[in-house]
Protein backbone atom coordinates (compact mmCIF):
# COMPACT_ATOMS: atom_id res chain seq x y z
CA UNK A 1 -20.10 -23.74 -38.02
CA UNK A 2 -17.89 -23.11 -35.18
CA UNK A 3 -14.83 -20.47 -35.54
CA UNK A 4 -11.31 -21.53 -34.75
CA UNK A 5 -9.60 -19.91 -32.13
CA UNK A 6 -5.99 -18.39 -32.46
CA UNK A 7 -3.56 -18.80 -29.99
CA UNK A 8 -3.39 -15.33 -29.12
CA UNK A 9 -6.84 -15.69 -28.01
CA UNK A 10 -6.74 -18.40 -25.30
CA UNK A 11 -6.22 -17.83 -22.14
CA UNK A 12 -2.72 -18.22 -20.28
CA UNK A 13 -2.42 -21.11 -18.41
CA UNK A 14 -1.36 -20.55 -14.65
CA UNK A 15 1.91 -21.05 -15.62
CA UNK A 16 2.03 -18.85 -18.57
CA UNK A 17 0.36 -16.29 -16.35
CA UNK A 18 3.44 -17.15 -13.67
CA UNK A 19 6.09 -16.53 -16.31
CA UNK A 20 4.66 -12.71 -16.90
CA UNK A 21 4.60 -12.13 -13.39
CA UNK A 22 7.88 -13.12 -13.19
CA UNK A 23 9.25 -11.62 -16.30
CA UNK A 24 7.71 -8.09 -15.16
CA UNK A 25 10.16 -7.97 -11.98
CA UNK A 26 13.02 -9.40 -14.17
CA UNK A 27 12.30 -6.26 -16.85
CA UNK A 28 11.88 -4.25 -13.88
CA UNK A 29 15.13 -5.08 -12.60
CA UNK A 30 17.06 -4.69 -15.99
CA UNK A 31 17.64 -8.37 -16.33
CA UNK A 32 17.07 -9.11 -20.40
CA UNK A 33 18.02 -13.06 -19.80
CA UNK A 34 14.85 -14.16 -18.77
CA UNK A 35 15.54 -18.23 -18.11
CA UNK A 36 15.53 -17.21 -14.36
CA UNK A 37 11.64 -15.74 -15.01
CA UNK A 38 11.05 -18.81 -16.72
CA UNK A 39 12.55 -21.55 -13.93
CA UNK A 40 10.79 -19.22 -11.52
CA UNK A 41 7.42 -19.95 -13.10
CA UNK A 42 8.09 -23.87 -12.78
CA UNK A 43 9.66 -24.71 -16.25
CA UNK A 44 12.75 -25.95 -16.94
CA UNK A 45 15.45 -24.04 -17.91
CA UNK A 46 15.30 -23.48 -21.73
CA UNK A 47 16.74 -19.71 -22.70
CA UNK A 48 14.62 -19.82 -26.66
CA UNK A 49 11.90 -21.40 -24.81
CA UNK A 50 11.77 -18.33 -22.18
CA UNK A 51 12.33 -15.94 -24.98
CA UNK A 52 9.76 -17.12 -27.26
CA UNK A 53 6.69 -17.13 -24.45
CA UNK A 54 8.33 -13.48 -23.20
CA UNK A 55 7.48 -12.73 -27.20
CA UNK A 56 4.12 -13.91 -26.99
CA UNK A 57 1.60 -10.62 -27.19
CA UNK A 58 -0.55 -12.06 -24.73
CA UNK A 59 2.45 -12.70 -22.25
CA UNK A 60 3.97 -8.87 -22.89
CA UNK A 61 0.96 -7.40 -22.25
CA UNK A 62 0.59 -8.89 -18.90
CA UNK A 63 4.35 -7.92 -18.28
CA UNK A 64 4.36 -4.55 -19.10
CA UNK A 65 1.46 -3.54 -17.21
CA UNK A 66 2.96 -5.14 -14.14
CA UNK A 67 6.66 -3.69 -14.88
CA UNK A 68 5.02 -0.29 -15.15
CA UNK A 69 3.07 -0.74 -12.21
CA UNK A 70 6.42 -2.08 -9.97
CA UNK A 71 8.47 1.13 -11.36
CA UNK A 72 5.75 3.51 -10.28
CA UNK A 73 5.37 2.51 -7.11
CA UNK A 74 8.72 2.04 -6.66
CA UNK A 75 9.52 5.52 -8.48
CA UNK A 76 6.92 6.84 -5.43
CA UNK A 77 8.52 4.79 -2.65
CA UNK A 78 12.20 6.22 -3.61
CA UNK A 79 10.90 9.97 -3.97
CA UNK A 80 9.78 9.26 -0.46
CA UNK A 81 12.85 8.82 1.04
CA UNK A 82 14.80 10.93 -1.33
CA UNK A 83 12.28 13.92 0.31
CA UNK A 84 12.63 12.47 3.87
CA UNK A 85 16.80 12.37 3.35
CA UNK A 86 16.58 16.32 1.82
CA UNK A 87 14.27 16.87 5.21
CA UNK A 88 17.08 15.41 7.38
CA UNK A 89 19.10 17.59 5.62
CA UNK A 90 17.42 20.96 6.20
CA UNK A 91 16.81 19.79 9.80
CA UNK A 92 17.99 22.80 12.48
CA UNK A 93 18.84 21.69 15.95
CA UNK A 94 18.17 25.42 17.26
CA UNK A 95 14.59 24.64 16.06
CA UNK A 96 14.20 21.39 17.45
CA UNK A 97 15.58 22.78 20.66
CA UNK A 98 12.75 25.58 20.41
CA UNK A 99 10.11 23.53 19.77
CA UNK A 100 11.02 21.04 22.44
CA UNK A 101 11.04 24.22 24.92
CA UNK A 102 7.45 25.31 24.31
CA UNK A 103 6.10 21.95 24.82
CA UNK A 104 8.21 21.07 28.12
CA UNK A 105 7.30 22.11 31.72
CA UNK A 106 9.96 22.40 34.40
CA UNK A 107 9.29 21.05 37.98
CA UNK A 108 11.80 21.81 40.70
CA UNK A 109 11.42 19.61 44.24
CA UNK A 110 14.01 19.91 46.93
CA UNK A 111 16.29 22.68 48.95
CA UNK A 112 18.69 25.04 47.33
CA UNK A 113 21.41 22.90 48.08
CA UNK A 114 19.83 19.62 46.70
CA UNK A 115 17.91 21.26 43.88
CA UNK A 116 16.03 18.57 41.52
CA UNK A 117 14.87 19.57 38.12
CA UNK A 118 12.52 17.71 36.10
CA UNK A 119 11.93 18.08 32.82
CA UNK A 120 8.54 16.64 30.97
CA UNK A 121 5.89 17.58 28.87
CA UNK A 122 3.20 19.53 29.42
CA UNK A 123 0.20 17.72 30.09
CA UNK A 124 -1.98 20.58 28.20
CA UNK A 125 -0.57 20.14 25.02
CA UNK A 126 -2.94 20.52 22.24
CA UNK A 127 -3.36 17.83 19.44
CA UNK A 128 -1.56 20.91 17.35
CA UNK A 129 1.11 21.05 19.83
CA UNK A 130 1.77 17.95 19.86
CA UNK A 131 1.51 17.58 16.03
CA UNK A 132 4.30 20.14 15.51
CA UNK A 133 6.51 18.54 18.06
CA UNK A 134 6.43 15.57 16.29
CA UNK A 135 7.40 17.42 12.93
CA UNK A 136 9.86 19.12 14.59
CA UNK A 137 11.79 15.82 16.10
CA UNK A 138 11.36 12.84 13.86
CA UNK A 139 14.89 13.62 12.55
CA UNK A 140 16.26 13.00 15.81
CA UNK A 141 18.39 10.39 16.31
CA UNK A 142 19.29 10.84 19.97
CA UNK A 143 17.23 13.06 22.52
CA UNK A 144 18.26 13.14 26.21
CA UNK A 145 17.80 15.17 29.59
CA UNK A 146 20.61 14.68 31.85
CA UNK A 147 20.63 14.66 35.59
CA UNK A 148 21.24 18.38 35.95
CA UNK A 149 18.29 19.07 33.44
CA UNK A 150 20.56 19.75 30.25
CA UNK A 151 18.52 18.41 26.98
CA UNK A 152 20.60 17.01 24.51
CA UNK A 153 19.64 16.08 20.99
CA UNK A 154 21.48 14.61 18.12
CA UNK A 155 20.94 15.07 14.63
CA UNK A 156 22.09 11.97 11.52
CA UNK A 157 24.93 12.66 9.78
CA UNK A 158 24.23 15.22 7.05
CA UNK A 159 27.68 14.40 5.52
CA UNK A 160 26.64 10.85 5.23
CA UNK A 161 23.17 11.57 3.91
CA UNK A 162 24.34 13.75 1.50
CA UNK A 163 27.57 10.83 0.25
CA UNK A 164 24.71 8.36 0.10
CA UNK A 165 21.94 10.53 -2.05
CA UNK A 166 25.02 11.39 -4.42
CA UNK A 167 25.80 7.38 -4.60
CA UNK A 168 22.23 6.57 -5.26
CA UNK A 169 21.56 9.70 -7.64
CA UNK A 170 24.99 8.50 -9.82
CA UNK A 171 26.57 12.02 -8.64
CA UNK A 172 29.39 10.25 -6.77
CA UNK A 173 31.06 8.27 -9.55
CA UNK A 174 34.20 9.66 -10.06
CA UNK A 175 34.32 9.44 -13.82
CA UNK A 176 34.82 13.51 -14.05
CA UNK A 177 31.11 14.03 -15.45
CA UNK A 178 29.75 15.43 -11.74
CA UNK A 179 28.08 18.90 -11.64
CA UNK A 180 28.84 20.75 -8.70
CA UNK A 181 26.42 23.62 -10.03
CA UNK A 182 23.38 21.84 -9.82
CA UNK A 183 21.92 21.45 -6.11
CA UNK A 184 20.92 18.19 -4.07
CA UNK A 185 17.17 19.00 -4.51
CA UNK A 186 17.54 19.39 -8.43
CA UNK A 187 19.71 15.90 -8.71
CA UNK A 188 16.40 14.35 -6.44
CA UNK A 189 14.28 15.75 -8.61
CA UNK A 190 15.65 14.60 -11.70
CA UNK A 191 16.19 11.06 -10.00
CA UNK A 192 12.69 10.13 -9.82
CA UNK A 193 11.79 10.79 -13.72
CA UNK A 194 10.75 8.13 -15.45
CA UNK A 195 14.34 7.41 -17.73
């Protein structure tokens, strides 16, 4: 006697498996109309025919996993640059300028009168050395020695950082519900909970 099979127990079909794929980045998204997840996956537009496959266990399964697993990494990837942004924030030019100072030798050629300085690195740097220069510059926008040996460096825009973190954090709406108690670092931190 052989059993019957329930349709919960087949397999998906390529497409079927197609349509959870796609309906996990239209969940991700936010997007509850989910014909676009089902053209996507090669059917034709139907919204109850989308919505009844999005309903099957099998399909929501799949989906969920792969939603989950899109928001997490993408959870990780905006913490990231949330940390890199507060970074650019606490970045000090007198610092910079410091570390750029242990790490450079200074060569003079010429007379008094036609003095020529020369600014470079030190060719002795250690693989520390040169590890903490880098952490000490990568916020640098701009870095420049002019012809009379003056280093310049420029930092981003902290005002701008700090406008666009607010933006993306929700702090900048001007609805009347921002907290001007609570510090850039908490909002970041807050951001990248799971809501």
């Amino acid at each position: 006697m052989t059993r019957q099979v329930s349709a919960n127990e087949k397999p998906l079909n390529p497409r079927q498996l197609a349509f959870a794929r796609e309906l996990a980045l239209a969940m991700a998204n936010g997007d509850r109309d989910f014909t676009r997840a089902y053209e996507a996956a090669g059917y034709a537009p139907d919204r109850g025919n989308a919505a009844r496959l999005a309903a099957d266990p099998r399909v929501k399964a799949i989906a969920d996993s792969a939603c989950r697993e899109a928001l997490e990494r993408n959870g990780l990837y905006v913490e990231y640059l949330q940390a890199k942004a507060l970074e650019l924030l606490h970045a000090s030019p007198s610092e910079v300028h410091r570390e750029i100072a242990r790490c450079v030798k200074v060569d003079t050629f010429g007379s008094e009168e036609n003095l020529i300085v020369r600014y470079r690195l030190r060719d002795d740097l250690s693989d520390e050395e040169k590890r903490q220069l880098d952490r000490a510059t990568w916020p640098l926008t701009e870095f420049k020695i002019d012809k009379d040996g003056v280093v310049s460096i420029k930092l981003p825009d902290k005002k701008a950082i700090i406008e666009m973190l607010c933006k993306q954090l929700g702090a900048g709406k001007d609805d009347g519900s921002v907290n001007v108690a609570v510090s850039l670092e908490t909002l970041v931190s807050e951001s990248i909970r799971p809501r």
